[in-house]
Protein backbone atom coordinates (compact mmCIF):
# COMPACT_ATOMS: atom_id res chain seq x y z
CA UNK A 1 -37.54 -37.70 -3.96
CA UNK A 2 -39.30 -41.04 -4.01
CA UNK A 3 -36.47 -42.68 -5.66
CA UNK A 4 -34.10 -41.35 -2.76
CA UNK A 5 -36.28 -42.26 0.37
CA UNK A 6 -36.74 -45.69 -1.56
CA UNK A 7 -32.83 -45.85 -1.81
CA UNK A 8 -32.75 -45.43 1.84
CA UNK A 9 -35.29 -47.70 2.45
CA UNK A 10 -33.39 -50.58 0.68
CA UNK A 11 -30.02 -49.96 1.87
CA UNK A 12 -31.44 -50.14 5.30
CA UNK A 13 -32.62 -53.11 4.63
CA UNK A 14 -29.46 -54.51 2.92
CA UNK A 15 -27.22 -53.64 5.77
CA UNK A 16 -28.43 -55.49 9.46
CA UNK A 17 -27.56 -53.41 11.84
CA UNK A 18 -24.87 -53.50 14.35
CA UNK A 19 -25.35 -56.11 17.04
CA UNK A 20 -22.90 -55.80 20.35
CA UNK A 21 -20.35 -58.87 20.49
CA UNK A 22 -21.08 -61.35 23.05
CA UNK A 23 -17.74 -61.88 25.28
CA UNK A 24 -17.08 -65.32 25.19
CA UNK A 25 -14.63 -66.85 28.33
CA UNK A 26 -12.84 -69.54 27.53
CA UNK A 27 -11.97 -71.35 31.02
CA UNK A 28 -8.49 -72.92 31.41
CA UNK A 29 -7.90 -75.65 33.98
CA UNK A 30 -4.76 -76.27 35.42
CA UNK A 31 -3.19 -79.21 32.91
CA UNK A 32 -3.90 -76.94 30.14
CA UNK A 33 -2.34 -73.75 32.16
CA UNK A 34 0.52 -75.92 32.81
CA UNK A 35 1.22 -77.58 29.10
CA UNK A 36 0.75 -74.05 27.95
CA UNK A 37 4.05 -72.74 29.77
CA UNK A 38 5.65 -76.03 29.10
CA UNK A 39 5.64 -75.40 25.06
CA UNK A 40 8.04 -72.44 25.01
CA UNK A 41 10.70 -74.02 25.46
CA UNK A 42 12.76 -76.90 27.89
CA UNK A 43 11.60 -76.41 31.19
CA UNK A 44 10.24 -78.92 34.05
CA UNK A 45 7.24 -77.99 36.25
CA UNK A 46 8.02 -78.45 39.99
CA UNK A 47 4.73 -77.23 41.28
CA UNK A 48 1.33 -75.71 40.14
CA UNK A 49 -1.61 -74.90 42.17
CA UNK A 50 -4.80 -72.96 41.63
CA UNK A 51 -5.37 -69.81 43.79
CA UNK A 52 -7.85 -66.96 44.17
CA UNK A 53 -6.64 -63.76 43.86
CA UNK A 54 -8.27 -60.71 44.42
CA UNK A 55 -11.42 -62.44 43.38
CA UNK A 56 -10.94 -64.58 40.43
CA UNK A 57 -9.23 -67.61 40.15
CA UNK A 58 -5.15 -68.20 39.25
CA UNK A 59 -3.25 -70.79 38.27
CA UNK A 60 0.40 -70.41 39.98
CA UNK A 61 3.16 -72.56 38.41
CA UNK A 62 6.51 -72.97 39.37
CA UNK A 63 8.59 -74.00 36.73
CA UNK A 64 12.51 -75.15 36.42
CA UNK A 65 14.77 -73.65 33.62
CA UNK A 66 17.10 -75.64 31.87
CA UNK A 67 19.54 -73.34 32.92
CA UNK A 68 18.51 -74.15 36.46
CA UNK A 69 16.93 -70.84 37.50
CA UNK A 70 13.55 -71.02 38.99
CA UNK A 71 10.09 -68.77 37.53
CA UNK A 72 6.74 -68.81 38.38
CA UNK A 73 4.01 -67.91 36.22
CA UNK A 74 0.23 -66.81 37.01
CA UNK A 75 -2.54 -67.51 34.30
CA UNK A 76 -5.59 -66.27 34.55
CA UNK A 77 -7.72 -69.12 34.66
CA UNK A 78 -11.18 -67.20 32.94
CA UNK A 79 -9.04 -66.10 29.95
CA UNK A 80 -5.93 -68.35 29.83
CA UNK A 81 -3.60 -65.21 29.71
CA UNK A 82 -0.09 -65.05 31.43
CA UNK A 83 -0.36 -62.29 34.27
CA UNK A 84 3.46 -62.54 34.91
């Protein structure tokens, strides 16, 4: 029975226990939001702005197709993710 609780003891000790991940946020600024949409493919920026929206901050960029259609994009500016 020693042996066991001993056992337990040291595998305990082998294995730190679980620690909760710290969310890191990894702020985007505007140039970055904007060469970010840029790299998928040919397309010309013909406006981008920074916005709050519903609280947190957006990065709104209006972008020219090279088939001449016009799309705008919204990043998150906390995360650096496309909203739409």
């Amino acid at each position: 029975m020693k042996n066991l609780a001993l056992l337990l003891l040291l595998m305990g000790l082998s294995n730190p226990p679980l620690v909760e991940a710290e969310l890191i946020l990894v702020r985007i600024n505007l140039d970055e939001a904007t060469r970010l949409i840029l790299k998928e493919g040919n397309k010309r920026v013909l406006a981008a702005t920074t916005e709050t929206i519903d609280g947190r901050e957006v990065h709104i960029i209006k972008i020219l197709t090279s088939d001449g259609h016009i799309q705008h994009y919204k990043i998150d500016a906390e995360t650096g993710k496309i909203i739409s």
